[in-house]
Protein backbone atom coordinates (compact mmCIF):
# COMPACT_ATOMS: atom_id res chain seq x y z
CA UNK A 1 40.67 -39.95 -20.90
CA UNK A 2 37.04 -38.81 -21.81
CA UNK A 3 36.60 -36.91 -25.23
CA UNK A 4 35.63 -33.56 -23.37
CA UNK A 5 39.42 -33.55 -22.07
CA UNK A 6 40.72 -34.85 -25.38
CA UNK A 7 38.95 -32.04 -27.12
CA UNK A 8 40.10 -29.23 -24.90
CA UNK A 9 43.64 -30.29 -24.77
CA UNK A 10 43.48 -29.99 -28.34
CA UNK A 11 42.40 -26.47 -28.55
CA UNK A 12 44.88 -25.67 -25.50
CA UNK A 13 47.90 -26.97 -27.71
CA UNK A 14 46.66 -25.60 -30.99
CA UNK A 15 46.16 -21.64 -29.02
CA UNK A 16 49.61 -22.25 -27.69
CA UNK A 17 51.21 -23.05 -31.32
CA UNK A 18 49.52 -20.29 -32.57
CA UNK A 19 50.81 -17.88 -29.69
CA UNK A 20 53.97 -19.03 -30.14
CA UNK A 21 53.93 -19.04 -34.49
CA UNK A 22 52.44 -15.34 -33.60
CA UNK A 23 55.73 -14.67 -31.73
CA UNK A 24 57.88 -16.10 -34.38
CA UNK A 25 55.98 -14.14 -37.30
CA UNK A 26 56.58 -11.05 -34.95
CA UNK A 27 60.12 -11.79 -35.09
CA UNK A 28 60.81 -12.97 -38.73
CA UNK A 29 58.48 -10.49 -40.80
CA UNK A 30 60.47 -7.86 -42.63
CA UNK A 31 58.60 -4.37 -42.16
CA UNK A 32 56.06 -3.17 -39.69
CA UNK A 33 52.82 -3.86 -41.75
CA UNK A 34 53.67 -7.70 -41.73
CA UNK A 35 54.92 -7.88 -37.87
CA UNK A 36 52.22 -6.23 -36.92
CA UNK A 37 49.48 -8.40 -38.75
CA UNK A 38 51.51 -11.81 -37.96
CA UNK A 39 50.65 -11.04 -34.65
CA UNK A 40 47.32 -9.79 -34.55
CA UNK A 41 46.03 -12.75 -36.69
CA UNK A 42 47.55 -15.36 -34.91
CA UNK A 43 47.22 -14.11 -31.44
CA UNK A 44 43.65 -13.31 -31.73
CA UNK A 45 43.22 -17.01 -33.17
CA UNK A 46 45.66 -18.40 -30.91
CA UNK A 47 43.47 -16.43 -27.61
CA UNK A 48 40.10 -17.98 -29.12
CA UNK A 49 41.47 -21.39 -29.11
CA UNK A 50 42.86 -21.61 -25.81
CA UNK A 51 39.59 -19.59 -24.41
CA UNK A 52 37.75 -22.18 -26.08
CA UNK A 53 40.07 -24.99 -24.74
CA UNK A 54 39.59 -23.82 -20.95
CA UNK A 55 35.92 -23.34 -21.85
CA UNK A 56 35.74 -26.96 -22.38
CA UNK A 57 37.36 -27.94 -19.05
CA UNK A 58 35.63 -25.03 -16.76
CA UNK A 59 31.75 -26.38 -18.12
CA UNK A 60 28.51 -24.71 -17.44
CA UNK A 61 29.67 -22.68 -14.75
CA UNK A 62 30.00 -19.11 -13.69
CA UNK A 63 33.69 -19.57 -14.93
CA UNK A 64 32.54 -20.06 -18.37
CA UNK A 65 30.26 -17.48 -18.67
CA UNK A 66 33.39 -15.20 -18.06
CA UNK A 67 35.26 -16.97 -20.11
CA UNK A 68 32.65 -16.44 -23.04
CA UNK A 69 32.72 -12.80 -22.11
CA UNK A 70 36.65 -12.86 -22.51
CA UNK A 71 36.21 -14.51 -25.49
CA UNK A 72 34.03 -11.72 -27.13
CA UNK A 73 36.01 -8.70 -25.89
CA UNK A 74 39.44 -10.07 -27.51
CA UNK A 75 37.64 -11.30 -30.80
CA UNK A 76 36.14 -7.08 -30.84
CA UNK A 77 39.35 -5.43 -29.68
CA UNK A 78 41.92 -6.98 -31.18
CA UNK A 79 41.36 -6.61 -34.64
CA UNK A 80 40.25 -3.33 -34.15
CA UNK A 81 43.51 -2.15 -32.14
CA UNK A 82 45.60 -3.44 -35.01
CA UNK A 83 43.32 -1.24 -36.89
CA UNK A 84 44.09 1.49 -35.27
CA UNK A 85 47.64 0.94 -35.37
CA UNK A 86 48.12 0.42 -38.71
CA UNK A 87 45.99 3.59 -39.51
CA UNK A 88 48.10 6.01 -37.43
CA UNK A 89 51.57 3.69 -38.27
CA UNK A 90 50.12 5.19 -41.78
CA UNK A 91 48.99 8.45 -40.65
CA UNK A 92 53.07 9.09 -38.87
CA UNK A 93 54.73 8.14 -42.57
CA UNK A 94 55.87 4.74 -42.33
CA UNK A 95 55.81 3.29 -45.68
CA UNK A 96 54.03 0.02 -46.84
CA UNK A 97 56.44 -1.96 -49.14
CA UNK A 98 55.34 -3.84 -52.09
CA UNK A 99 56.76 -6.69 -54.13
CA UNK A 100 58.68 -9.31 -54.25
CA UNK A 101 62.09 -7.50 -52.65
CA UNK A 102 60.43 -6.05 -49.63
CA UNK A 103 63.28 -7.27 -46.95
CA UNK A 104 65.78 -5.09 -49.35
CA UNK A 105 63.36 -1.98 -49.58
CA UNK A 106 63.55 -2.88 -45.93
CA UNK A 107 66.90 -3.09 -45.19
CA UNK A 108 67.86 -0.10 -47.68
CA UNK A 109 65.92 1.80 -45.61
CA UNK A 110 67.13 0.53 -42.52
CA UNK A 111 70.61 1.38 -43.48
CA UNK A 112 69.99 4.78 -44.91
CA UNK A 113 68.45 5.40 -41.39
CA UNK A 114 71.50 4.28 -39.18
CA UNK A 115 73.73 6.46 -41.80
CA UNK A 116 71.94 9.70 -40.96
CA UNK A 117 71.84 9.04 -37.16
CA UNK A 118 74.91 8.30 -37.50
CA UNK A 119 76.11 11.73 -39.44
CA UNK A 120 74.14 13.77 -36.91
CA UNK A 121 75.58 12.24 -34.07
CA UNK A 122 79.10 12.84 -35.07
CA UNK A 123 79.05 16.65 -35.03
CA UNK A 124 77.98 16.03 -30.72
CA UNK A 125 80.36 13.32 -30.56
CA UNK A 126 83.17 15.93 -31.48
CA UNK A 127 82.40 19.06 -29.37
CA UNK A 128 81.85 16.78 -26.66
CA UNK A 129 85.33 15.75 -26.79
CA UNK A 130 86.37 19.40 -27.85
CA UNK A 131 84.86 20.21 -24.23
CA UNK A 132 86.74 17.72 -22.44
CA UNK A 133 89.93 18.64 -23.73
């Protein structure tokens, strides 16, 4: 196996554990802010890698050139769509937690929310069966 494939095999693996670390970060962050930048880091990283992995097998070509191309577009837009979806996260009201407890802030919050949806369906939920009766 020639270095050239080594190499790029490499980066292919290394984007994919990043993707897939991304995914997991997505899942196992406690509030918004975190998800959101678990992703963005590690997919944008994870993209470049695997770009640069494919780059590696497609050579000098026509292929690569797009493949550079790709390259720069997600390293420009990706960062700067998390950007902007952080700012206007901030902009709608959703809070950033800080400290060392921010899965309880979380979850306090998360509760408080299900009891007032909760509350405000329940005044429905009984003329709705007032109106079947």
């Amino acid at each position: 196996m020639a270095a050239v494939d080594m190499a790029s095999w490499f980066l292919l693996l290394s984007g994919a554990a990043f993707c897939i670390i991304g995914g997991i970060g997505l899942l196992r962050m406690p509030d918004f802010y975190a998800r959101t930048h678990a992703a963005g880091v590690t997919d944008t990283l994870g993209a470049g890698l695997l770009l640069a992995g494919l780059l590696l097998q497609a050579g000098p070509t026509l292929i690569g050139v797009k493949l550079v191309l790709i390259f720069a577009f997600l390293e420009l837009v990706g960062p700067t769509a998390g950007h902007a979806l952080f700012k206007a996260a901030y902009a709608d009201g959703i809070k950033v937690h800080v400290g060392e407890d921010v899965a309880e802030q979380v979850a306090a919050e998360s509760a408080a929310a299900t009891a007032i949806s909760a509350a405000s369906d329940a005044p429905e939920a009984a003329a709705a069966e007032g109106e079947d009766a």
